[in-house]
PDB file of N, CA and C in Angstrom:
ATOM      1  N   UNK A   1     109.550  98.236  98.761  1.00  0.00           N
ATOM      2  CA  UNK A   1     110.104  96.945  99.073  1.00  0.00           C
ATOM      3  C   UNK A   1     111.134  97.035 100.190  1.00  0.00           C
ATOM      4  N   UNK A   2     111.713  97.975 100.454  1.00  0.00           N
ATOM      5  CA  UNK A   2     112.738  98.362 101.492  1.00  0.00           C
ATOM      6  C   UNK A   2     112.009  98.231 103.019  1.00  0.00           C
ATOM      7  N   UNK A   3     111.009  98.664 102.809  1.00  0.00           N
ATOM      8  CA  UNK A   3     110.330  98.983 104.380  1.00  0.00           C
ATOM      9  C   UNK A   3     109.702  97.372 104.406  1.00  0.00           C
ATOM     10  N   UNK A   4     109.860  96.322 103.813  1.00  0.00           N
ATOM     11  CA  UNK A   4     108.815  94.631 103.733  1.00  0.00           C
ATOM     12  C   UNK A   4     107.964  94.813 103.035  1.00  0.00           C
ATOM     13  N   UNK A   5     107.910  95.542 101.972  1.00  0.00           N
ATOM     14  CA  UNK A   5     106.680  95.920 101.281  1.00  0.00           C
ATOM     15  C   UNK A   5     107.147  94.498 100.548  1.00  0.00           C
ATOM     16  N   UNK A   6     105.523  94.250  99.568  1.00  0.00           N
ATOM     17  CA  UNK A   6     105.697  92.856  98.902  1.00  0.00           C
ATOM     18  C   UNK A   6     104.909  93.374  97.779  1.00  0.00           C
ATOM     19  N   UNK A   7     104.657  92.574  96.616  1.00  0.00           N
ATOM     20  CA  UNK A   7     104.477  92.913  95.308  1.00  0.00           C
ATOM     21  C   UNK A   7     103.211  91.488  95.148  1.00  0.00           C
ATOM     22  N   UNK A   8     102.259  91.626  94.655  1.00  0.00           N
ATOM     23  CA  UNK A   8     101.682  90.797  94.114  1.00  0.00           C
ATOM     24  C   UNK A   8     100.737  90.965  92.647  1.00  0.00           C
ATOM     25  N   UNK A   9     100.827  90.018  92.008  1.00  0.00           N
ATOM     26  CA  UNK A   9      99.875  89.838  90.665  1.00  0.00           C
ATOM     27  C   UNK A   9      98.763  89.240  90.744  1.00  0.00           C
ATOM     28  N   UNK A  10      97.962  89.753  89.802  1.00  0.00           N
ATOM     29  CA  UNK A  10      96.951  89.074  89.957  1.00  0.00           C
ATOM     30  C   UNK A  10      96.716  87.837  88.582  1.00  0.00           C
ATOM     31  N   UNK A  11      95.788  86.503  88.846  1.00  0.00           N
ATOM     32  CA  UNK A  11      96.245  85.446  88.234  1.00  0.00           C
ATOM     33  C   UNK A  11      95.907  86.060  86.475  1.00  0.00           C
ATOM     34  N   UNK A  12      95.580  86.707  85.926  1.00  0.00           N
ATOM     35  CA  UNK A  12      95.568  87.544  84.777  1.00  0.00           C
ATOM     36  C   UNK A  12      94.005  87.001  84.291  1.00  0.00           C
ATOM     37  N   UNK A  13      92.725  86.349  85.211  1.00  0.00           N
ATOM     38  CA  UNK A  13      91.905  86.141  84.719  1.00  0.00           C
ATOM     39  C   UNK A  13      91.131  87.316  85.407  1.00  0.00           C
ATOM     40  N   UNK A  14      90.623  88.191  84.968  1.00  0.00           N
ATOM     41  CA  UNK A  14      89.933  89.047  85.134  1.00  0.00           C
ATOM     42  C   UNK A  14      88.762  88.499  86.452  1.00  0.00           C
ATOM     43  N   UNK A  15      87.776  87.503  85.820  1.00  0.00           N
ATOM     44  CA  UNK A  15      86.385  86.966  86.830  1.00  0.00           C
ATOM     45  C   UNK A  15      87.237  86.724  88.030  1.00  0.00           C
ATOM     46  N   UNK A  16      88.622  86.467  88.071  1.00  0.00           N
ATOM     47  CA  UNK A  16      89.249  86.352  89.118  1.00  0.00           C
ATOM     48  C   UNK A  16      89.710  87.106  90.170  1.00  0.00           C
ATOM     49  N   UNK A  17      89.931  88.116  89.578  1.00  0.00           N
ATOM     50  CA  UNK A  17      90.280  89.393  90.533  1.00  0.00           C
ATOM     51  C   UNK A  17      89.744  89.418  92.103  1.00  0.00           C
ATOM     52  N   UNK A  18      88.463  89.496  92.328  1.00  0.00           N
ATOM     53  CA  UNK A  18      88.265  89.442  93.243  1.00  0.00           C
ATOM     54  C   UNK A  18      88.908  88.393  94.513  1.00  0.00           C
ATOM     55  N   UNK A  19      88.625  87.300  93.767  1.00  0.00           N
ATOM     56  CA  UNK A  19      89.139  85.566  94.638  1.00  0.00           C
ATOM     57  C   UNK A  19      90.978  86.389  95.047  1.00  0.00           C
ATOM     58  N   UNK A  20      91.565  87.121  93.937  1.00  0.00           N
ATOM     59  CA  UNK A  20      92.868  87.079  93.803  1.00  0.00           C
ATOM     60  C   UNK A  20      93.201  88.101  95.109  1.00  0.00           C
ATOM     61  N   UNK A  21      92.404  89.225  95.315  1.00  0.00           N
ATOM     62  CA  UNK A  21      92.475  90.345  96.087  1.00  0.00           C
ATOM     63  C   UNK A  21      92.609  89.559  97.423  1.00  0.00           C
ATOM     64  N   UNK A  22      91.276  88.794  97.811  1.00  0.00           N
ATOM     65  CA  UNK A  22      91.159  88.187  98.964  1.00  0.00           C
ATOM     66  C   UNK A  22      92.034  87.796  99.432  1.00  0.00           C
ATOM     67  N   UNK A  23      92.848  86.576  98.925  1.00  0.00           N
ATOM     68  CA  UNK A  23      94.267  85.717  99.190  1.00  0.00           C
ATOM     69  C   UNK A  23      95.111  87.129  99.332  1.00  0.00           C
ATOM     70  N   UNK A  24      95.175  87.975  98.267  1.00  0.00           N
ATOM     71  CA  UNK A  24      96.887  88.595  98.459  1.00  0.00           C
ATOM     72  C   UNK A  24      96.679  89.600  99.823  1.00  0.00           C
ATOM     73  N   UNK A  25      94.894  90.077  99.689  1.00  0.00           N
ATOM     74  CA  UNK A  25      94.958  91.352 100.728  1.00  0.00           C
ATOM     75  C   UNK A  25      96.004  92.370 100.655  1.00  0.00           C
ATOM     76  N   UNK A  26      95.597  93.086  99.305  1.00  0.00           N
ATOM     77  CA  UNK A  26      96.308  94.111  98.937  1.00  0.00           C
ATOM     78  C   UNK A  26      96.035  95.542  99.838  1.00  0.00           C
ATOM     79  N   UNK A  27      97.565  96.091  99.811  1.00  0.00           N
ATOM     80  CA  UNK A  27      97.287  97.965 100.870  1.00  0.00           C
ATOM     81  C   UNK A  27      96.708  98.765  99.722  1.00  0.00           C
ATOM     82  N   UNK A  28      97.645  98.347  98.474  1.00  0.00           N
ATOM     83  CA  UNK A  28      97.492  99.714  97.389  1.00  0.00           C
ATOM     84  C   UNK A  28      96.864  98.174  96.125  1.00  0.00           C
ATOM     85  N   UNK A  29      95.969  99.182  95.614  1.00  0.00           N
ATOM     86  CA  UNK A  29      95.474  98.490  94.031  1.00  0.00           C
ATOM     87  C   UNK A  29      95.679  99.513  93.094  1.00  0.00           C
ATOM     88  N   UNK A  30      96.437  98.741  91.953  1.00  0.00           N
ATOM     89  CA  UNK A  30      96.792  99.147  91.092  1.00  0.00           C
ATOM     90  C   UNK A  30      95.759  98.560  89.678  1.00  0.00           C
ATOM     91  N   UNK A  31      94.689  99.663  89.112  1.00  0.00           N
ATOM     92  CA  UNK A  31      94.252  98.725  88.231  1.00  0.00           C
ATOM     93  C   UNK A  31      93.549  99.835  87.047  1.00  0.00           C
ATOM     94  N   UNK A  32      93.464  99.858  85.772  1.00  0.00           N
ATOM     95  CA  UNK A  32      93.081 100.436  85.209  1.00  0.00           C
ATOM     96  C   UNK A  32      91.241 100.510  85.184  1.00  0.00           C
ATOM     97  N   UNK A  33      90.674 101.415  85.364  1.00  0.00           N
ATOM     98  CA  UNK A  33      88.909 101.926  85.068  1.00  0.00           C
ATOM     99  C   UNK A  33      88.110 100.752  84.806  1.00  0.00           C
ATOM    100  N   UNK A  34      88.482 100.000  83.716  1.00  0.00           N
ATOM    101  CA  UNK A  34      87.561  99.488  83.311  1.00  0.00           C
ATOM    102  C   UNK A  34      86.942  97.908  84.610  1.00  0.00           C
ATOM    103  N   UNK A  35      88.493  97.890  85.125  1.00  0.00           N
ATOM    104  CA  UNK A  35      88.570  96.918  86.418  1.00  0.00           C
ATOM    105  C   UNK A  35      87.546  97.486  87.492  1.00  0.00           C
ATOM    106  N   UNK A  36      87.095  98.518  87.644  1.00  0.00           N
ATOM    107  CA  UNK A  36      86.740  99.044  88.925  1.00  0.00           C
ATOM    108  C   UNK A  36      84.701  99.227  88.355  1.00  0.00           C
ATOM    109  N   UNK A  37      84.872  99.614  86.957  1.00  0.00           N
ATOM    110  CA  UNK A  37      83.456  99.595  86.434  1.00  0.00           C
ATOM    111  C   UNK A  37      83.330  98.063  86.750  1.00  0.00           C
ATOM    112  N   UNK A  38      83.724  97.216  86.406  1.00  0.00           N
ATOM    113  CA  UNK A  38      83.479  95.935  86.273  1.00  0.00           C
ATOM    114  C   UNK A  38      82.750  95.329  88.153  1.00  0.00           C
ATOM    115  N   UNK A  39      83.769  95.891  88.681  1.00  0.00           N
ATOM    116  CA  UNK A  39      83.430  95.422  90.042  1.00  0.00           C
ATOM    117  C   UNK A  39      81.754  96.655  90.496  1.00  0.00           C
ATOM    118  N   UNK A  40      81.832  97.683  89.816  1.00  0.00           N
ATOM    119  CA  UNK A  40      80.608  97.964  90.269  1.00  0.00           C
ATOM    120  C   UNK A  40      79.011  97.355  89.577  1.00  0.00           C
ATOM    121  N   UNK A  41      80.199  96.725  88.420  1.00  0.00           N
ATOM    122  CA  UNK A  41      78.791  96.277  87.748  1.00  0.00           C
ATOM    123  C   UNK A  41      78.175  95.328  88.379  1.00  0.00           C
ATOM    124  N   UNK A  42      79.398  94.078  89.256  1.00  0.00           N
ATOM    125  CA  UNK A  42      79.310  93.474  89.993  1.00  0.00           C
ATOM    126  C   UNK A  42      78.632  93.278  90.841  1.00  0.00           C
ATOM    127  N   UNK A  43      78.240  94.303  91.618  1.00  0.00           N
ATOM    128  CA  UNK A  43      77.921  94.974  92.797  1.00  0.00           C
ATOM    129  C   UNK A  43      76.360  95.019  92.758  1.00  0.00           C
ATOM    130  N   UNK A  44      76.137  95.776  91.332  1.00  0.00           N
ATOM    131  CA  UNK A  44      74.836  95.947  91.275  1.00  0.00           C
ATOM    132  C   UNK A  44      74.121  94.940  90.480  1.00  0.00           C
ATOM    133  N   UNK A  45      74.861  94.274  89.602  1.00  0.00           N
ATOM    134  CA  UNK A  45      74.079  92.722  89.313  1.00  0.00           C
ATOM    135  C   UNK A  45      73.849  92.055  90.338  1.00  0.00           C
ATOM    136  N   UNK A  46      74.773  91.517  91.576  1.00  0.00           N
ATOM    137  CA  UNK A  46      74.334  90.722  93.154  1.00  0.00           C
ATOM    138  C   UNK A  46      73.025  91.272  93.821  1.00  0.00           C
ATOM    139  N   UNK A  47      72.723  92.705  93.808  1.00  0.00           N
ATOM    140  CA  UNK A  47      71.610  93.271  94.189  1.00  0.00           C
ATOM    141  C   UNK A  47      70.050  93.612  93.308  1.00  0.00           C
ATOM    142  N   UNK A  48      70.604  92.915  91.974  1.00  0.00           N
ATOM    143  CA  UNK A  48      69.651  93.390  91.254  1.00  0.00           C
ATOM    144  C   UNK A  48      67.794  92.574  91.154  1.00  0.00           C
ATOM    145  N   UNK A  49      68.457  92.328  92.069  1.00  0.00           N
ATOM    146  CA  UNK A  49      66.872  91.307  92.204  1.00  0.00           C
ATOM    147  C   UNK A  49      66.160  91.961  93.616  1.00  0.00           C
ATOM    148  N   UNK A  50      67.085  92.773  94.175  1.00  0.00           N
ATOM    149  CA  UNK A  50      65.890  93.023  95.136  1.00  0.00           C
ATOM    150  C   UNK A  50      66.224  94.589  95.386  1.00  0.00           C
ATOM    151  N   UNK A  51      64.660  95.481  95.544  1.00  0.00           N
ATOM    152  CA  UNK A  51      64.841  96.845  94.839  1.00  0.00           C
ATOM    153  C   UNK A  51      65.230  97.618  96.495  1.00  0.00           C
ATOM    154  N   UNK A  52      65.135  97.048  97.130  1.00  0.00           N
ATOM    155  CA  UNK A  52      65.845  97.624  98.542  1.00  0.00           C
ATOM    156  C   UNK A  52      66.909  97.059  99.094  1.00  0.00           C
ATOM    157  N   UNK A  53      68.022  96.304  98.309  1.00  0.00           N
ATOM    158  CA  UNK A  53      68.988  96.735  98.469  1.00  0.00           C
ATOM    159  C   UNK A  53      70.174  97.543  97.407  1.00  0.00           C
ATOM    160  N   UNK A  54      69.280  97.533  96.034  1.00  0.00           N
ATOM    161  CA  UNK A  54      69.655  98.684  95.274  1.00  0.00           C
ATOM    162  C   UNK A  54      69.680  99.810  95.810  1.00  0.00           C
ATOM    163  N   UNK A  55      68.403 100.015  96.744  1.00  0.00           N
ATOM    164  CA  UNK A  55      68.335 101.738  96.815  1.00  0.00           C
ATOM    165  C   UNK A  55      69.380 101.872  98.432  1.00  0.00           C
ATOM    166  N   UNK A  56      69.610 100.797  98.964  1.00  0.00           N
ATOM    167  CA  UNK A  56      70.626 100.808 100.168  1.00  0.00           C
ATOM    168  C   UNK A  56      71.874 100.913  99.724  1.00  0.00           C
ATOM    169  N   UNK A  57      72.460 100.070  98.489  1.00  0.00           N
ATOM    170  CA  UNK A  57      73.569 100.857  98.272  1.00  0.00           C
ATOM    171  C   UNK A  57      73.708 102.328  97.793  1.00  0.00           C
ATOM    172  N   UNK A  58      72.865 102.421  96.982  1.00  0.00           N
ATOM    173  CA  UNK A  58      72.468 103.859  96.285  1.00  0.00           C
ATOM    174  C   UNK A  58      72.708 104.481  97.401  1.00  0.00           C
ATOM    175  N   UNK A  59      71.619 104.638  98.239  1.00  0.00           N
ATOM    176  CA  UNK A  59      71.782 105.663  99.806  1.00  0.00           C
ATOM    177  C   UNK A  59      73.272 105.831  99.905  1.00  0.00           C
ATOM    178  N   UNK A  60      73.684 104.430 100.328  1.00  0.00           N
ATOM    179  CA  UNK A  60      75.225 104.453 101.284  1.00  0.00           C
ATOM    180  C   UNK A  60      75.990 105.328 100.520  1.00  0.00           C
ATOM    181  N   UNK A  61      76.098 105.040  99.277  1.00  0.00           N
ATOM    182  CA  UNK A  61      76.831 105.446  98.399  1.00  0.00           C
ATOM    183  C   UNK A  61      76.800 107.126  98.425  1.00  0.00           C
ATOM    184  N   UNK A  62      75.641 107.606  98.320  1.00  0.00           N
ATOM    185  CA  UNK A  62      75.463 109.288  98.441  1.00  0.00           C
ATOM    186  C   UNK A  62      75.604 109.652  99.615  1.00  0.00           C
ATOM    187  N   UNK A  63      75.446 108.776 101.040  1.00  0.00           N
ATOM    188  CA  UNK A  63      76.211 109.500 102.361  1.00  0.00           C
ATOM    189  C   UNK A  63      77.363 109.428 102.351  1.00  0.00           C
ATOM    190  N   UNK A  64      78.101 108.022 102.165  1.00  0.00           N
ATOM    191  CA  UNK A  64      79.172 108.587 102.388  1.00  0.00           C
ATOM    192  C   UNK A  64      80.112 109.340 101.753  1.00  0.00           C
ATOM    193  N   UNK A  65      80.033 109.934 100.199  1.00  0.00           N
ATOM    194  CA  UNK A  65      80.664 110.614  99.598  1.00  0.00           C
ATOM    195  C   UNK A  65      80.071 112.046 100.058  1.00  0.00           C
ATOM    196  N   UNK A  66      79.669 112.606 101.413  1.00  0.00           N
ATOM    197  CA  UNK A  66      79.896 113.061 102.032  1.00  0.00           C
ATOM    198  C   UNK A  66      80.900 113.500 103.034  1.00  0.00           C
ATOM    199  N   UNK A  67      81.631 112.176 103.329  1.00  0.00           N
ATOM    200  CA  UNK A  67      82.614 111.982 104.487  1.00  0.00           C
ATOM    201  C   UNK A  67      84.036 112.545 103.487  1.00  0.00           C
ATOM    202  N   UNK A  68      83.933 111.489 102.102  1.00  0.00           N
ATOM    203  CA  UNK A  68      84.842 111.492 101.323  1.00  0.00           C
ATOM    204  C   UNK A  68      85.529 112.658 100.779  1.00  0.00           C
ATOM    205  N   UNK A  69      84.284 113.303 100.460  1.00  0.00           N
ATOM    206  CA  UNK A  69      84.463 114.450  99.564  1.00  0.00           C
ATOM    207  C   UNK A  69      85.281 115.770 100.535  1.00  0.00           C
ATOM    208  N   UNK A  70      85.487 115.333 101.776  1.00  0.00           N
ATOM    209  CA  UNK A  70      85.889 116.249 102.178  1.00  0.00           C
ATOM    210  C   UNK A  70      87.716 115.159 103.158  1.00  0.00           C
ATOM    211  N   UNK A  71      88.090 114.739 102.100  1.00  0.00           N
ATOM    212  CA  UNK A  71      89.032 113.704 102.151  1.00  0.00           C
ATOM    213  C   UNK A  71      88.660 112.666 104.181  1.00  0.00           C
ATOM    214  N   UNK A  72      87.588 112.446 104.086  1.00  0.00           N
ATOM    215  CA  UNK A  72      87.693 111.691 105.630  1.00  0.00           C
ATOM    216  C   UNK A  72      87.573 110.474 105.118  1.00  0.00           C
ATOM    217  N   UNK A  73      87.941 109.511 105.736  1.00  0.00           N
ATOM    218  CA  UNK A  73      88.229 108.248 105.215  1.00  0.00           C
ATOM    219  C   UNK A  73      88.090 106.973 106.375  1.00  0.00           C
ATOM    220  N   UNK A  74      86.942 107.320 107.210  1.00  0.00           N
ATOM    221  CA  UNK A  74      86.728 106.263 108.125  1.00  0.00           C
ATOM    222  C   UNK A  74      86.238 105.268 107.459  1.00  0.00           C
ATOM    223  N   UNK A  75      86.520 104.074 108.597  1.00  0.00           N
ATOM    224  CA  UNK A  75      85.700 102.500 107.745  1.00  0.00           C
ATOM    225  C   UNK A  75      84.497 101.984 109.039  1.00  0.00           C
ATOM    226  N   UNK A  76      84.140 103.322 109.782  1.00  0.00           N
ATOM    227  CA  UNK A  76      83.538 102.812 111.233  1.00  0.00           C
ATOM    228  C   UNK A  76      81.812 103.683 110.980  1.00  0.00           C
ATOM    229  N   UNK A  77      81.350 103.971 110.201  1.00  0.00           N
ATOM    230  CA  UNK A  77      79.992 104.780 109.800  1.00  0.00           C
ATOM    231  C   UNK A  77      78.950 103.854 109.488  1.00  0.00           C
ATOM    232  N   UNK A  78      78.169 104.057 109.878  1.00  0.00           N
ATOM    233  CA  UNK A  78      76.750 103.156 109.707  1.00  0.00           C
ATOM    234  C   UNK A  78      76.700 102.774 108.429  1.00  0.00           C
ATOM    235  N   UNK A  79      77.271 103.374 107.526  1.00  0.00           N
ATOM    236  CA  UNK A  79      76.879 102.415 106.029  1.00  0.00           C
ATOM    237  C   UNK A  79      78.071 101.714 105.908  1.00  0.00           C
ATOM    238  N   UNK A  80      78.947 101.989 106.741  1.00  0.00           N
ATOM    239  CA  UNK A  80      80.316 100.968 106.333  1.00  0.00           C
ATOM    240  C   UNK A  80      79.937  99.622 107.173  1.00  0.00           C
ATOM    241  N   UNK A  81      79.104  99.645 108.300  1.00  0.00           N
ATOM    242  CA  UNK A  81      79.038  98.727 109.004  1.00  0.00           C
ATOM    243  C   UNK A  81      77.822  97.918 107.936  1.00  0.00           C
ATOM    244  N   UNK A  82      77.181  98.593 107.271  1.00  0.00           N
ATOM    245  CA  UNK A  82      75.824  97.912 106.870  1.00  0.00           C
ATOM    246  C   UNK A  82      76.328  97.245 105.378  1.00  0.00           C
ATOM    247  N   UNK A  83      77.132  97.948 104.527  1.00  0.00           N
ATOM    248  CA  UNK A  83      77.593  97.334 103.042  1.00  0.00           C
ATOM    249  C   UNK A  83      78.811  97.241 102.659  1.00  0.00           C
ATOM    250  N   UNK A  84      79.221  98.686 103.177  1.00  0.00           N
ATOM    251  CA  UNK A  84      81.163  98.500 102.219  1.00  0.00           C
ATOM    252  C   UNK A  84      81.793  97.641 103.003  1.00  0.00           C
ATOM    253  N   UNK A  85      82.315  97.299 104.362  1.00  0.00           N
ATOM    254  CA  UNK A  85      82.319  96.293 104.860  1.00  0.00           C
ATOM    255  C   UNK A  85      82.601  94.765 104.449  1.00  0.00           C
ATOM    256  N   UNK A  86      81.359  94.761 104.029  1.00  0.00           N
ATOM    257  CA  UNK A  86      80.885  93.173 103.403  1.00  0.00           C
ATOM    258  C   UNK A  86      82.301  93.372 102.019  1.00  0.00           C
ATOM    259  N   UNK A  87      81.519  94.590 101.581  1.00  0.00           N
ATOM    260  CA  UNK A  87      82.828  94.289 100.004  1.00  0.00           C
ATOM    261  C   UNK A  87      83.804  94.434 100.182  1.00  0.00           C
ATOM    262  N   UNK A  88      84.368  95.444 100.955  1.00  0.00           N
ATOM    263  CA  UNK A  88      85.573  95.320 101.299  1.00  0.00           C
ATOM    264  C   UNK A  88      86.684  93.942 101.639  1.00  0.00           C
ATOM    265  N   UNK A  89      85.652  93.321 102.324  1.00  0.00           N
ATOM    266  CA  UNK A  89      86.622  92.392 103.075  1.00  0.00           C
ATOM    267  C   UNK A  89      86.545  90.922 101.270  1.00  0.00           C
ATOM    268  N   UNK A  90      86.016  91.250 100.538  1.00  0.00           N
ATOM    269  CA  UNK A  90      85.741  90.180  99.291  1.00  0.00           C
ATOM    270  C   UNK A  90      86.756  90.893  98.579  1.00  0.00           C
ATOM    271  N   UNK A  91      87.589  92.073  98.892  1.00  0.00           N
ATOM    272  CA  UNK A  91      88.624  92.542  98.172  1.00  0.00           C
ATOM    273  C   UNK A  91      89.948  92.577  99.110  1.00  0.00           C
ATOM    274  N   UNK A  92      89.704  91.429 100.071  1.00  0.00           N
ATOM    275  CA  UNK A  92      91.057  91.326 100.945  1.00  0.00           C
ATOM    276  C   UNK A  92      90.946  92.199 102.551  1.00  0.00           C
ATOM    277  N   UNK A  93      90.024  93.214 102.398  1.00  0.00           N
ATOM    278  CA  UNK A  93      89.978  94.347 103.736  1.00  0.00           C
ATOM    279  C   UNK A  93      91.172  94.847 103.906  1.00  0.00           C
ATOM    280  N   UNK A  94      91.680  95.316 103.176  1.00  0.00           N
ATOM    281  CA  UNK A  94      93.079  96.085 103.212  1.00  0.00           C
ATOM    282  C   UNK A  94      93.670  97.208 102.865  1.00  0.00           C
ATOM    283  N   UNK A  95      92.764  97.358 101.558  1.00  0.00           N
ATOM    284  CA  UNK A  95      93.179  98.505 100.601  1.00  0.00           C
ATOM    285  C   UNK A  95      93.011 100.075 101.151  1.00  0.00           C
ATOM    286  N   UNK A  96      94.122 100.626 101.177  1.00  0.00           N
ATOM    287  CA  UNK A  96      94.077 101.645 101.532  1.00  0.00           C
ATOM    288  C   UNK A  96      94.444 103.290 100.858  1.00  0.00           C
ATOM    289  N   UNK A  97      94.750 102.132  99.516  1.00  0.00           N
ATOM    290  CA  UNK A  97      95.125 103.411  98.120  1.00  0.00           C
ATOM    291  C   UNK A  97      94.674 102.720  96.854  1.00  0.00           C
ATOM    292  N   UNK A  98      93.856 103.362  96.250  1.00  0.00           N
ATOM    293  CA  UNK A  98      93.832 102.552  94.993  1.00  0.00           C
ATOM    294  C   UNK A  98      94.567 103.754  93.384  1.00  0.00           C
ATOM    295  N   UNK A  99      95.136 103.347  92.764  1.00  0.00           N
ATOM    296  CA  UNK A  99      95.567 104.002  91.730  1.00  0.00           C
ATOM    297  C   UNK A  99      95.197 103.728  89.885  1.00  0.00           C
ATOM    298  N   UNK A 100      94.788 104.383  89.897  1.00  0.00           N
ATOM    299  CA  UNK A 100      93.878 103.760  88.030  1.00  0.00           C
ATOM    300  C   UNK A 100      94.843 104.684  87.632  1.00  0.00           C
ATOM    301  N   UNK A 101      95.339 104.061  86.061  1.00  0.00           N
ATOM    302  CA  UNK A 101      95.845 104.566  84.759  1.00  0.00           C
ATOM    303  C   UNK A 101      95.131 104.255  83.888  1.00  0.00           C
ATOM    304  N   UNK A 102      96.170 104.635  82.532  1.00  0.00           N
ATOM    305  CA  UNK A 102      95.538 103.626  81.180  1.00  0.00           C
ATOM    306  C   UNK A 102      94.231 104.453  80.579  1.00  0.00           C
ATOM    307  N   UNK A 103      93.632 105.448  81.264  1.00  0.00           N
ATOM    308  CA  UNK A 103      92.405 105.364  80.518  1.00  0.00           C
ATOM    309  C   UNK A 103      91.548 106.195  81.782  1.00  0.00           C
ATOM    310  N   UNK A 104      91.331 107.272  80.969  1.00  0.00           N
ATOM    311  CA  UNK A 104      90.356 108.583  82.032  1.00  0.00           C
ATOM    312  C   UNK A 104      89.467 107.614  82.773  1.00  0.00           C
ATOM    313  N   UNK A 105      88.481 108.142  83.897  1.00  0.00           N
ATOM    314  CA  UNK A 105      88.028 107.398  84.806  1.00  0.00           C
ATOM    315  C   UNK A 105      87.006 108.380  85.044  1.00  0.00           C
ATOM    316  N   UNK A 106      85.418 107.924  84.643  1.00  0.00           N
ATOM    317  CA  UNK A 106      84.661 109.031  84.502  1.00  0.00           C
ATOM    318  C   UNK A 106      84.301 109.294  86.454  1.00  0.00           C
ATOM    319  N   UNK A 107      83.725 110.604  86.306  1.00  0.00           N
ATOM    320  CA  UNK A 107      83.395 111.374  87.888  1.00  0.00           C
ATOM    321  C   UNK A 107      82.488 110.105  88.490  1.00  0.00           C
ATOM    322  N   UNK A 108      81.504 109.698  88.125  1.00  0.00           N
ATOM    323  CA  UNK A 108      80.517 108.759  88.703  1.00  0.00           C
ATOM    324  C   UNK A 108      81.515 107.544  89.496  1.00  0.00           C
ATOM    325  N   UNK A 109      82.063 107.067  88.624  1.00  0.00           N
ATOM    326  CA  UNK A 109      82.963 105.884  89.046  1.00  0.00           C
ATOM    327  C   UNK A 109      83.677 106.380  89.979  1.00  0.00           C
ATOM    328  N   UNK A 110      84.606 107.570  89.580  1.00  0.00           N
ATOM    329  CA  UNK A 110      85.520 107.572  90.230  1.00  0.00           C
ATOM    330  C   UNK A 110      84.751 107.257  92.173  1.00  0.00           C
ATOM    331  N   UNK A 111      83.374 108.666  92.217  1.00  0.00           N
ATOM    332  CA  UNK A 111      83.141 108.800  93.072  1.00  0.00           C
ATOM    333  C   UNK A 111      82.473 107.355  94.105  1.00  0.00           C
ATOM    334  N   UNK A 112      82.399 107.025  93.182  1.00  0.00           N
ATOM    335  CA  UNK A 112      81.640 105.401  93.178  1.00  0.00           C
ATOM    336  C   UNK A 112      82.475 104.546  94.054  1.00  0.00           C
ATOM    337  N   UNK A 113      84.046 104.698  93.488  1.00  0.00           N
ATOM    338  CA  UNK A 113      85.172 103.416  93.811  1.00  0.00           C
ATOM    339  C   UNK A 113      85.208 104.319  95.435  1.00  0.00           C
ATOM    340  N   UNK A 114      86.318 105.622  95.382  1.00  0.00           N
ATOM    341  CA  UNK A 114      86.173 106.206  96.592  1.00  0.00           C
ATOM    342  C   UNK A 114      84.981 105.957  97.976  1.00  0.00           C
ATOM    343  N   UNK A 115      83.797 105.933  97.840  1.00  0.00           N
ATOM    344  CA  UNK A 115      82.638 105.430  98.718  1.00  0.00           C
ATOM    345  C   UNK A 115      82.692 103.969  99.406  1.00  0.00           C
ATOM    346  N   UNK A 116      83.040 103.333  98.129  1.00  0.00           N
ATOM    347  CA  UNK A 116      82.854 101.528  98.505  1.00  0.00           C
ATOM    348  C   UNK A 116      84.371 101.359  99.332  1.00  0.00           C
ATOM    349  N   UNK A 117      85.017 101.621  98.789  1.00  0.00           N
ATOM    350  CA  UNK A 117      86.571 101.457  99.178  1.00  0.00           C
ATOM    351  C   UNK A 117      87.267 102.440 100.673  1.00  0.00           C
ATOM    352  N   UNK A 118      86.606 103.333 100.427  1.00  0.00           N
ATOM    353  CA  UNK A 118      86.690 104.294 101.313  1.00  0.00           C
ATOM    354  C   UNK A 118      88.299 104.971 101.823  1.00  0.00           C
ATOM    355  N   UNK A 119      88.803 104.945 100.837  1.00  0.00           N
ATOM    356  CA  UNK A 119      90.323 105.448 100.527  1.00  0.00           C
ATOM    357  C   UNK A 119      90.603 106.227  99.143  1.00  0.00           C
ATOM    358  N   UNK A 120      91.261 107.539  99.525  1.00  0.00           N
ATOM    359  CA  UNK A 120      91.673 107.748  97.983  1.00  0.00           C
ATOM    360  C   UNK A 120      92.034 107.187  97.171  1.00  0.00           C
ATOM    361  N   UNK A 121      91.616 107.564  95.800  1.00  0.00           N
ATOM    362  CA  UNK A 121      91.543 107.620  94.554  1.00  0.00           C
ATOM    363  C   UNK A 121      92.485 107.991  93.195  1.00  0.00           C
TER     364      UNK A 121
END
């Protein structure tokens, strides 16, 4: 808060989160596991009707936890231009740290949130 940092909540309705991200355009998210499963479930219910763009996120998802896994963290790579992108910016386009408590955070997810978000974990 010293440097203009600002603090925001979210409206405490969960289906909301997203709408809430957009408006505040958060740097850092603060949110426990089950918030971040939720948004992938998200993710893959919007796509679940058509089987090529399941397997396009799928893809994106296994290249770029390539970049990740070796802490690189661009938002400028052909799958960022083609999907995370799009989600990103439905979570404000900002986030540049996300932090989970409350409750272990299995490897899949974790690696999952890291890819879409494209910031540590």
């Amino acid at each position: 808060l010293n440097a203009r940092g600002r603090i925001g909540f979210y409206s405490g309705d969960i289906t909301k989160l997203q709408a809430d991200c957009f408006t505040l355009q958060p740097t850092v998210l603060i949110a426990v596991p089950r918030v971040f499963a939720r948004i992938r479930q998200g993710i893959f219910e919007q796509v679940a009707s058509s089987r090529f763009k399941t397997s396009l996120i799928k893809t994106a998802v296994r290249r770029k936890l390539k970049l990740v896994d070796k802490q690189i963290y661009h938002h400028n790579t052909m799958w960022d231009q083609l999907v995370f992108s799009k989600i990103r910016k439905r979570f404000g386009g900002r986030i540049r740290l996300i932090v989970t408590a409350g409750a272990p955070i299995s490897a899949e997810l974790l690696q999952f949130t890291r890819a879409v978000f494209s910031c540590p974990v």
